[in-house]
C-alpha atoms as a PDB file:
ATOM      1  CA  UNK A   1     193.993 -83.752  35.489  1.00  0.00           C
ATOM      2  CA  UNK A   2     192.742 -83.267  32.333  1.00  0.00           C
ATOM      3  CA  UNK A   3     189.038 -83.514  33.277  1.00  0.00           C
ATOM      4  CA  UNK A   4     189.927 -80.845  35.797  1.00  0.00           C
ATOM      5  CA  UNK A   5     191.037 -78.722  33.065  1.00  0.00           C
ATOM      6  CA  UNK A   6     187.932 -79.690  31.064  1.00  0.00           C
ATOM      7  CA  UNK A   7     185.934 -78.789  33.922  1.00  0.00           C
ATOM      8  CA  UNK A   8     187.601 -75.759  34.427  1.00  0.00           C
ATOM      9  CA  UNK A   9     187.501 -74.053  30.885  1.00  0.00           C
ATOM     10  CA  UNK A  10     183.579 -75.411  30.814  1.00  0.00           C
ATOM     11  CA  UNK A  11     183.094 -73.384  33.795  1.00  0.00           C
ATOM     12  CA  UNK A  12     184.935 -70.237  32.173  1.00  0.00           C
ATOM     13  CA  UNK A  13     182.912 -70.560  29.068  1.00  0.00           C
ATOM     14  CA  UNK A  14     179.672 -70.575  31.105  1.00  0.00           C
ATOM     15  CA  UNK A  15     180.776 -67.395  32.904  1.00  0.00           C
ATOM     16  CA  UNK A  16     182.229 -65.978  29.850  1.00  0.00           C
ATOM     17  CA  UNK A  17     178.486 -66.300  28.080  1.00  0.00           C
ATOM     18  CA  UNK A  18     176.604 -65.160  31.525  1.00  0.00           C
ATOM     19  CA  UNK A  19     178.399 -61.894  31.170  1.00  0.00           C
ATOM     20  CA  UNK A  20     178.294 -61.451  27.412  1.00  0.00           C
ATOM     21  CA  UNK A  21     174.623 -61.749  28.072  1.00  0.00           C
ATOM     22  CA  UNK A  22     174.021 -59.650  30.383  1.00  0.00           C
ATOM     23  CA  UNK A  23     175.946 -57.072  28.344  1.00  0.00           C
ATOM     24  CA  UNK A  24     173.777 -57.615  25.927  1.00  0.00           C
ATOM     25  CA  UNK A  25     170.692 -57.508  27.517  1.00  0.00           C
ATOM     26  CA  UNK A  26     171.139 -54.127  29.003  1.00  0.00           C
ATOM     27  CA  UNK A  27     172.637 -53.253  26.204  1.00  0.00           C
ATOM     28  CA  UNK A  28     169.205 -53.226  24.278  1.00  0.00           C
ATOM     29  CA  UNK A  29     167.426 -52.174  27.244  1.00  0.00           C
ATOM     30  CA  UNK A  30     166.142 -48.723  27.009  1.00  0.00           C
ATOM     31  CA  UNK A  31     165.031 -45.957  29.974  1.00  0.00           C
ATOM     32  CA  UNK A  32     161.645 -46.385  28.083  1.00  0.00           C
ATOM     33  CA  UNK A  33     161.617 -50.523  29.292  1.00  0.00           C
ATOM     34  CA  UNK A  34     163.141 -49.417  32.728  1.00  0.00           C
ATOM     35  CA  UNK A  35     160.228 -46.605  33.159  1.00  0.00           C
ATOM     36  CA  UNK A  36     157.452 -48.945  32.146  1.00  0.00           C
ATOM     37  CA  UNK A  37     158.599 -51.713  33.633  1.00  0.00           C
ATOM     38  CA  UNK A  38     160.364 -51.527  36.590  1.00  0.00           C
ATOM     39  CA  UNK A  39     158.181 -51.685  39.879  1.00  0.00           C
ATOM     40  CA  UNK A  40     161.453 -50.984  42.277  1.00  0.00           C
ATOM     41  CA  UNK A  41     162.566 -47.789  40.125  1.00  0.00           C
ATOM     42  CA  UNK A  42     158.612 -46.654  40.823  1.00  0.00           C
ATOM     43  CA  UNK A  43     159.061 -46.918  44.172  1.00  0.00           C
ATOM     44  CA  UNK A  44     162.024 -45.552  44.623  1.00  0.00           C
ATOM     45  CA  UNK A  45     160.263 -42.144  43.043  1.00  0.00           C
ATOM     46  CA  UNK A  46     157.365 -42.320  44.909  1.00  0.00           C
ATOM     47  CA  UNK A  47     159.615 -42.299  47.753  1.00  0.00           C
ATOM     48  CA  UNK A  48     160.801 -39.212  46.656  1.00  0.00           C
ATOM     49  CA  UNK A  49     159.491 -36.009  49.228  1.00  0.00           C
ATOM     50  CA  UNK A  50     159.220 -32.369  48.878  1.00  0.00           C
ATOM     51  CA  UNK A  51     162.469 -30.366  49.518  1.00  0.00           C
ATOM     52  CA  UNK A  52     162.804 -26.624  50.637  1.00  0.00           C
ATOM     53  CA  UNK A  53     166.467 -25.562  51.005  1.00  0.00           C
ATOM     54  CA  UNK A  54     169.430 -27.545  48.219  1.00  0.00           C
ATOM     55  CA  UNK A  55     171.967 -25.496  48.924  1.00  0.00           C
ATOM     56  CA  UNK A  56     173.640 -22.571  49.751  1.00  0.00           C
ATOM     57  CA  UNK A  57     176.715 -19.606  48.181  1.00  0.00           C
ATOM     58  CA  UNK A  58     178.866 -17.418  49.889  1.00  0.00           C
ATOM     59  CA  UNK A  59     181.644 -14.896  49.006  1.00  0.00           C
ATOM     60  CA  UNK A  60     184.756 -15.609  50.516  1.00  0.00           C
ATOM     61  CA  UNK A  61     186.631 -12.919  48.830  1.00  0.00           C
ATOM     62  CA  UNK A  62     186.465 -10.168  46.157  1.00  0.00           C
ATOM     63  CA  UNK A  63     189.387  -8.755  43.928  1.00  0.00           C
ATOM     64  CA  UNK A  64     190.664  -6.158  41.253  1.00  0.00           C
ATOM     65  CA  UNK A  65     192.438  -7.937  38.344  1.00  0.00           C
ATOM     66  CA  UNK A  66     193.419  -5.616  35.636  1.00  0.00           C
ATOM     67  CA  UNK A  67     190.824  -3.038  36.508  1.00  0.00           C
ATOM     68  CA  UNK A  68     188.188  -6.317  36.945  1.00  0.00           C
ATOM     69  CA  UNK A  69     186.668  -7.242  39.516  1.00  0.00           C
ATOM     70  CA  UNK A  70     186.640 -10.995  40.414  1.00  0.00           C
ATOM     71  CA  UNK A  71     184.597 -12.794  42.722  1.00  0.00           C
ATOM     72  CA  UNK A  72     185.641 -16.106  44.764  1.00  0.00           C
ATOM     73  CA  UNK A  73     182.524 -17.997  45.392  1.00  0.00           C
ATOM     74  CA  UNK A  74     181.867 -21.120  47.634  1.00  0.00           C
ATOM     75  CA  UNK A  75     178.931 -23.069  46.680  1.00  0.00           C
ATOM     76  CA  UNK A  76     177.569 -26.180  49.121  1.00  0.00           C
ATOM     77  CA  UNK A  77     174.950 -28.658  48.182  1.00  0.00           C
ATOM     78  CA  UNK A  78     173.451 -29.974  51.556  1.00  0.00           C
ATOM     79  CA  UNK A  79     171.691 -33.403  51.844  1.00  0.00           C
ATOM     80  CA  UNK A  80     168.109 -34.084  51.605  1.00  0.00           C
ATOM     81  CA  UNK A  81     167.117 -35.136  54.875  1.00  0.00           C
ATOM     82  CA  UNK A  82     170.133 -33.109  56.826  1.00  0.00           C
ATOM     83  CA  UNK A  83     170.613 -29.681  56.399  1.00  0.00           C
ATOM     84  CA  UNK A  84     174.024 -29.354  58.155  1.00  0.00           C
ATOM     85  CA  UNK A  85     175.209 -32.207  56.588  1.00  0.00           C
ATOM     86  CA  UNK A  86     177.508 -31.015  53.140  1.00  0.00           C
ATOM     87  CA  UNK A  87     177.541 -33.403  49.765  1.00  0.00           C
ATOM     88  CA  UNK A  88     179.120 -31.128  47.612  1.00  0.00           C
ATOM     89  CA  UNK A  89     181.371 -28.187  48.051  1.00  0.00           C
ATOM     90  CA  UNK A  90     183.392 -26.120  45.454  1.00  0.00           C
ATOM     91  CA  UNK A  91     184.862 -22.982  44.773  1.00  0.00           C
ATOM     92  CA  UNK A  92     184.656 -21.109  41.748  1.00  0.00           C
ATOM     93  CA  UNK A  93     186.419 -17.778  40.502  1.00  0.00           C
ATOM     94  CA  UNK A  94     184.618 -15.719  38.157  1.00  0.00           C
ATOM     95  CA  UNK A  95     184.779 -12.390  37.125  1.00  0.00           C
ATOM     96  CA  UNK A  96     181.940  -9.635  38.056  1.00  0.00           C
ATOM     97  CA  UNK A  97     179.815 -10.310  41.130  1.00  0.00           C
ATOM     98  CA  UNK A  98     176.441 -11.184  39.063  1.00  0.00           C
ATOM     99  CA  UNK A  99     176.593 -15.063  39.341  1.00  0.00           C
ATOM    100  CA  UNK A 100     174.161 -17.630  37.839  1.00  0.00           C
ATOM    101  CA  UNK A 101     173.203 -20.660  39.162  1.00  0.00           C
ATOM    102  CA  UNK A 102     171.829 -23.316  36.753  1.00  0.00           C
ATOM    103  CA  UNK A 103     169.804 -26.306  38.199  1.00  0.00           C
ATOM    104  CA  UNK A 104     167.884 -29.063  35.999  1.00  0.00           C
ATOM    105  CA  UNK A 105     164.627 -29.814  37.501  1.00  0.00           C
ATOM    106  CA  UNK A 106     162.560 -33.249  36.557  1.00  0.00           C
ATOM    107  CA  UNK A 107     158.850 -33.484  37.708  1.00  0.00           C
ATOM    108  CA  UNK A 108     157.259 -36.995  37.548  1.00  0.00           C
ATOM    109  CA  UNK A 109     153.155 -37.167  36.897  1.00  0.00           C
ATOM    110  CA  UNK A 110     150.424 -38.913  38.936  1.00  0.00           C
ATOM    111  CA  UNK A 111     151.082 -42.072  36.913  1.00  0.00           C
ATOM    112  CA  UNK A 112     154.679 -42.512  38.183  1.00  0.00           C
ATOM    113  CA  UNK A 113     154.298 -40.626  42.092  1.00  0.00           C
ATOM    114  CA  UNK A 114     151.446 -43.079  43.059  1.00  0.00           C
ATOM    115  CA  UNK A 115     149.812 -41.199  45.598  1.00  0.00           C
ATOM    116  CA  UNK A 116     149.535 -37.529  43.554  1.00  0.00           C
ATOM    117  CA  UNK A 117     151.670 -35.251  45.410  1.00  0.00           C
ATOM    118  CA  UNK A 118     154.215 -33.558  43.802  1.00  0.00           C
ATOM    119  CA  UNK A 119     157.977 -35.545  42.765  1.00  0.00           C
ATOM    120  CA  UNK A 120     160.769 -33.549  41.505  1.00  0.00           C
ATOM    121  CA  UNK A 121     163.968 -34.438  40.993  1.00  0.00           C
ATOM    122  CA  UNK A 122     167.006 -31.296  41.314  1.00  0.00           C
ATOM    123  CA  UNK A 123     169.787 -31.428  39.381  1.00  0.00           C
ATOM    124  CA  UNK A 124     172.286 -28.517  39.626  1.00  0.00           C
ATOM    125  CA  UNK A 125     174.612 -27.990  36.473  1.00  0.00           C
ATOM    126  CA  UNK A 126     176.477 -24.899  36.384  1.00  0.00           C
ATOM    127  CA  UNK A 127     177.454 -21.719  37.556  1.00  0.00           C
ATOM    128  CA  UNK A 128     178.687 -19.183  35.477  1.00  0.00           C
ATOM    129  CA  UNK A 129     179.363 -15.073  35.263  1.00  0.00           C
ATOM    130  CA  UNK A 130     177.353 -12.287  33.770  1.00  0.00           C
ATOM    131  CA  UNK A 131     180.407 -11.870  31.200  1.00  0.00           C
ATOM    132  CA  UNK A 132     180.316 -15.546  30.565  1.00  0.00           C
ATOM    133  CA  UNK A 133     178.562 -17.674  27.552  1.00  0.00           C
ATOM    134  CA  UNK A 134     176.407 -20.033  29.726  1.00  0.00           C
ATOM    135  CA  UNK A 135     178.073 -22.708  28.179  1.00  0.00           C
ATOM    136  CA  UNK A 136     181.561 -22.079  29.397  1.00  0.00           C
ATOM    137  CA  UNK A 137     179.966 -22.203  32.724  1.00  0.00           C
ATOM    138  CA  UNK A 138     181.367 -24.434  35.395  1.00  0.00           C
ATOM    139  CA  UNK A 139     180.302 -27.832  36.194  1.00  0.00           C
ATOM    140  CA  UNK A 140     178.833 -28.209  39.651  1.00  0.00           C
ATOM    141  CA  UNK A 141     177.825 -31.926  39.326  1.00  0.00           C
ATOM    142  CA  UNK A 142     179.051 -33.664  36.426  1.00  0.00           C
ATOM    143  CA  UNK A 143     177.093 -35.017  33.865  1.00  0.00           C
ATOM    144  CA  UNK A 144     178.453 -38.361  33.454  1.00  0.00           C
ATOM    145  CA  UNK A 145     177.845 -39.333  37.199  1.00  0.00           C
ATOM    146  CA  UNK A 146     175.247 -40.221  39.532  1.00  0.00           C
ATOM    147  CA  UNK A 147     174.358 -36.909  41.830  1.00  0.00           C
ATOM    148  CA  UNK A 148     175.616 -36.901  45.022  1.00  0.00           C
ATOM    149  CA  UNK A 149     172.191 -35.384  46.458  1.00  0.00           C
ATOM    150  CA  UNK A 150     169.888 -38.837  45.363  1.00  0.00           C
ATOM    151  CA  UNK A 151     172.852 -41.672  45.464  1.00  0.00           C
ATOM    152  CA  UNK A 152     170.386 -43.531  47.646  1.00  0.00           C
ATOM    153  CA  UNK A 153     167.676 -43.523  45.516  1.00  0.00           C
ATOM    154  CA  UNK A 154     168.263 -46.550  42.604  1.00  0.00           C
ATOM    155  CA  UNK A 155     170.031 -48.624  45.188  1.00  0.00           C
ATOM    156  CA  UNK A 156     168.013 -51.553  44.687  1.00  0.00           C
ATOM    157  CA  UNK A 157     168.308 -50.982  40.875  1.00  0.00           C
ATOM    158  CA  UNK A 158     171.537 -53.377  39.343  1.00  0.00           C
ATOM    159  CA  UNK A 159     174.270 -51.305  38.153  1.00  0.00           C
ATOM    160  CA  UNK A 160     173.668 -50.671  34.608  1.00  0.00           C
ATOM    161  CA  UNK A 161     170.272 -49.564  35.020  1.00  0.00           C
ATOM    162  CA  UNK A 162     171.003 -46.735  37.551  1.00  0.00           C
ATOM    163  CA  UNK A 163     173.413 -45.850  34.772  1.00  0.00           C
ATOM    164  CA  UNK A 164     170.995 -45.981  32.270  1.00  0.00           C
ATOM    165  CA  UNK A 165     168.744 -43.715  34.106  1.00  0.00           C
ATOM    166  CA  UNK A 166     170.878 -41.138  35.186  1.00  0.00           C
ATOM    167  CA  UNK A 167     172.361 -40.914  31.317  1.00  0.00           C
ATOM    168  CA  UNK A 168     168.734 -40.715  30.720  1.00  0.00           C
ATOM    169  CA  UNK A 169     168.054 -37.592  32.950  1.00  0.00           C
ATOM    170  CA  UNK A 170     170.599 -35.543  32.044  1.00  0.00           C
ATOM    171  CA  UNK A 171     169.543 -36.052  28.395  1.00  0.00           C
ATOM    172  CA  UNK A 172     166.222 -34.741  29.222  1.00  0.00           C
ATOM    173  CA  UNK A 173     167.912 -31.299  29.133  1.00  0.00           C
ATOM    174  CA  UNK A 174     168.582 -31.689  25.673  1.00  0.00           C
ATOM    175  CA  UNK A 175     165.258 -33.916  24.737  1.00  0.00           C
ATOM    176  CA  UNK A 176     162.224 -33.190  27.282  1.00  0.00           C
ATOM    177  CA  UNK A 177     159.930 -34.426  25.019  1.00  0.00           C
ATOM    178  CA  UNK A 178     161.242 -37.944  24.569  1.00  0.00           C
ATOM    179  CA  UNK A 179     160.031 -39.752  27.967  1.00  0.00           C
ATOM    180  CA  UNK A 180     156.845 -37.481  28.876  1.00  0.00           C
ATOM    181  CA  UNK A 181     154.739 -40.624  27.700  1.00  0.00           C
ATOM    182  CA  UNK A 182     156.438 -42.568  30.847  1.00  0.00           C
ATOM    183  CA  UNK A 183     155.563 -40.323  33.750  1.00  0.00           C
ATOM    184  CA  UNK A 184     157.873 -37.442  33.601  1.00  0.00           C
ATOM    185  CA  UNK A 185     155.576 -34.098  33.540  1.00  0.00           C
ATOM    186  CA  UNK A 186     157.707 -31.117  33.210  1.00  0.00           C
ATOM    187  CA  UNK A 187     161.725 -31.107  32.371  1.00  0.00           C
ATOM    188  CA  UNK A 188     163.151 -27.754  32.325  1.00  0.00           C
ATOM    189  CA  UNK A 189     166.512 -25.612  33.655  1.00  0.00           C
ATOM    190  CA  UNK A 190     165.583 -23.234  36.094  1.00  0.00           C
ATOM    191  CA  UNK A 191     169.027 -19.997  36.241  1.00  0.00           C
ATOM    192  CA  UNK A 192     168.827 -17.948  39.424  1.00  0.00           C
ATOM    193  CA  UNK A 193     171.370 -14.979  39.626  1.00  0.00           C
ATOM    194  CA  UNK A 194     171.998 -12.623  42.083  1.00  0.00           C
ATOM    195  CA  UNK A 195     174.526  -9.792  42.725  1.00  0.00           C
ATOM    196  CA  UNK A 196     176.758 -11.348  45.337  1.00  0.00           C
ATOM    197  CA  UNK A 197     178.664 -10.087  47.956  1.00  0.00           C
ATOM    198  CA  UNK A 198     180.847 -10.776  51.560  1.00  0.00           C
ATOM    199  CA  UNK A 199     178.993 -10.919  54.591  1.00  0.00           C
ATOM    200  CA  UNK A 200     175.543 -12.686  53.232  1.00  0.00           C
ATOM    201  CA  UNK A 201     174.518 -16.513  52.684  1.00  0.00           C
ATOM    202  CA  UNK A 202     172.451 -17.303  49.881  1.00  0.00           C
ATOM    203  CA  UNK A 203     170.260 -19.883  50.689  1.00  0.00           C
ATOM    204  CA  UNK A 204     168.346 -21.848  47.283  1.00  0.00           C
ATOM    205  CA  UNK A 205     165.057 -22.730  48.432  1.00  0.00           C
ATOM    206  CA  UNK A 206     162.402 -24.420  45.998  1.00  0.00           C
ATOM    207  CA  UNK A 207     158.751 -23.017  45.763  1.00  0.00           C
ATOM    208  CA  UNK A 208     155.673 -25.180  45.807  1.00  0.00           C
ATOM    209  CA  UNK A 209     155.764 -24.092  41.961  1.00  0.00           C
ATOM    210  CA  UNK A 210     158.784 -26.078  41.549  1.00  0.00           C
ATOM    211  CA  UNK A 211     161.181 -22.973  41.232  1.00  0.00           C
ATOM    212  CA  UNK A 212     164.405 -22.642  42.978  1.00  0.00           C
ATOM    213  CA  UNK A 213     165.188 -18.930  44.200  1.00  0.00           C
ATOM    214  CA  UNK A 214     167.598 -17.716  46.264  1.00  0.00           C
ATOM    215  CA  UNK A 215     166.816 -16.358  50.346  1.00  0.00           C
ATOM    216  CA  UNK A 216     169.139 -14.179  51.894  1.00  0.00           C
ATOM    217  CA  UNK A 217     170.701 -14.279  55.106  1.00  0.00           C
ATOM    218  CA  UNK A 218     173.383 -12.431  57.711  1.00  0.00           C
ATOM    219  CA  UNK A 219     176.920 -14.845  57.650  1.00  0.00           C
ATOM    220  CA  UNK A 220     177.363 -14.979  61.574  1.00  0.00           C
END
């Protein structure tokens, strides 16, 4: 019995160190090593194709508050490769009828895409009202997750490093010059705003110049 018990607490101290070194290890890791190094992250970019349509807003109802007027607006992120298909879907409140959306948009170079043809990751961050400080805007996908629209893309990638990429990502909003030495060309935000109202679909499309703008159509 008491070998068992010797055996047993060896094997808990071996599992206890495996895991205390692989929190260490990716611990010191950095986005830089991941970038450089990583052969299934390149892939998984290269992978990456051009997309037209993101998303899409609608009114589904306007109101007078105080003498205000306030606008209820539904906003739907559709999947990559299926248009009909919804990831994301909120509603937000906000007062006026001048909305802006606010996407984060990551280009990768020729080093990282391979083959030479364009590889942009979209990112959307906020909406928010012409009466509103951008910052008080309203999350659409949160910062400290994975987006919906790419959760495919790092699945070969262990755990912590998807983290570590995505933290990376969004903290190219506040840093774009920090990883343009390891294949990402152009960071930037890119705010489209329209003056919304019932009856109309707004349909964000992305240009060939990497701009997202928003195309109009009848509700039926």
């Amino acid at each position: 019995m008491k070998r068992f018990f010797r055996y047993l607490t060896t094997i808990l101290v071996l599992a206890v160190l495996a895991l205390l070194g692989g929190i260490f290890f990716y611990g010191s890791k950095t986005v830089h090593d991941l970038l450089d190094s990583n052969e299934k992250l390149k892939q998984a970019i290269t992978s990456l194709t051009h997309e037209d349509q993101i998303g899409f807003a609608k009114v589904v109802g306007q109101e007078m508050r105080d003498g205000k007027l306030y606008t209820t607006v539904r906003f739907v992120e559709t999947a990559r490769d299926d248009l009909l298909h919804r990831l994301l879907e909120r509603e937000y409140v906000i007062e006026g009828d001048i909305i802006h959306f606010d996407a984060l948009i990551v280009t990768f170079d020729e080093q990282m895409v391979m083959d030479g043809s364009q590889r942009s990751l979209y990112l959307w961050r906020r909406v928010y009202g012409e009466n509103m400080n951008p910052a008080d805007g309203y999350d659409i996908e949160s910062p400290d997750t994975a987006p919906v629209r790419y959760a495919e893309l790092l699945h070969e990638l262990k755990l912590p490093e998807q983290k570590l990429f995505w933290d990376a990502i969004w903290d190219l909003a506040n840093n774009p010059e920090e990883l343009r030495e390891h294949g990402v060309k152009a960071i930037y935000g890119n705010v489209v705003y329209k003056r919304l109202q019932p009856g109309l679909i707004y349909v964000f499309k992305i240009g060939t110049d990497g701009q997202v703008y928003p195309e109009t159509v009848l509700d039926m």
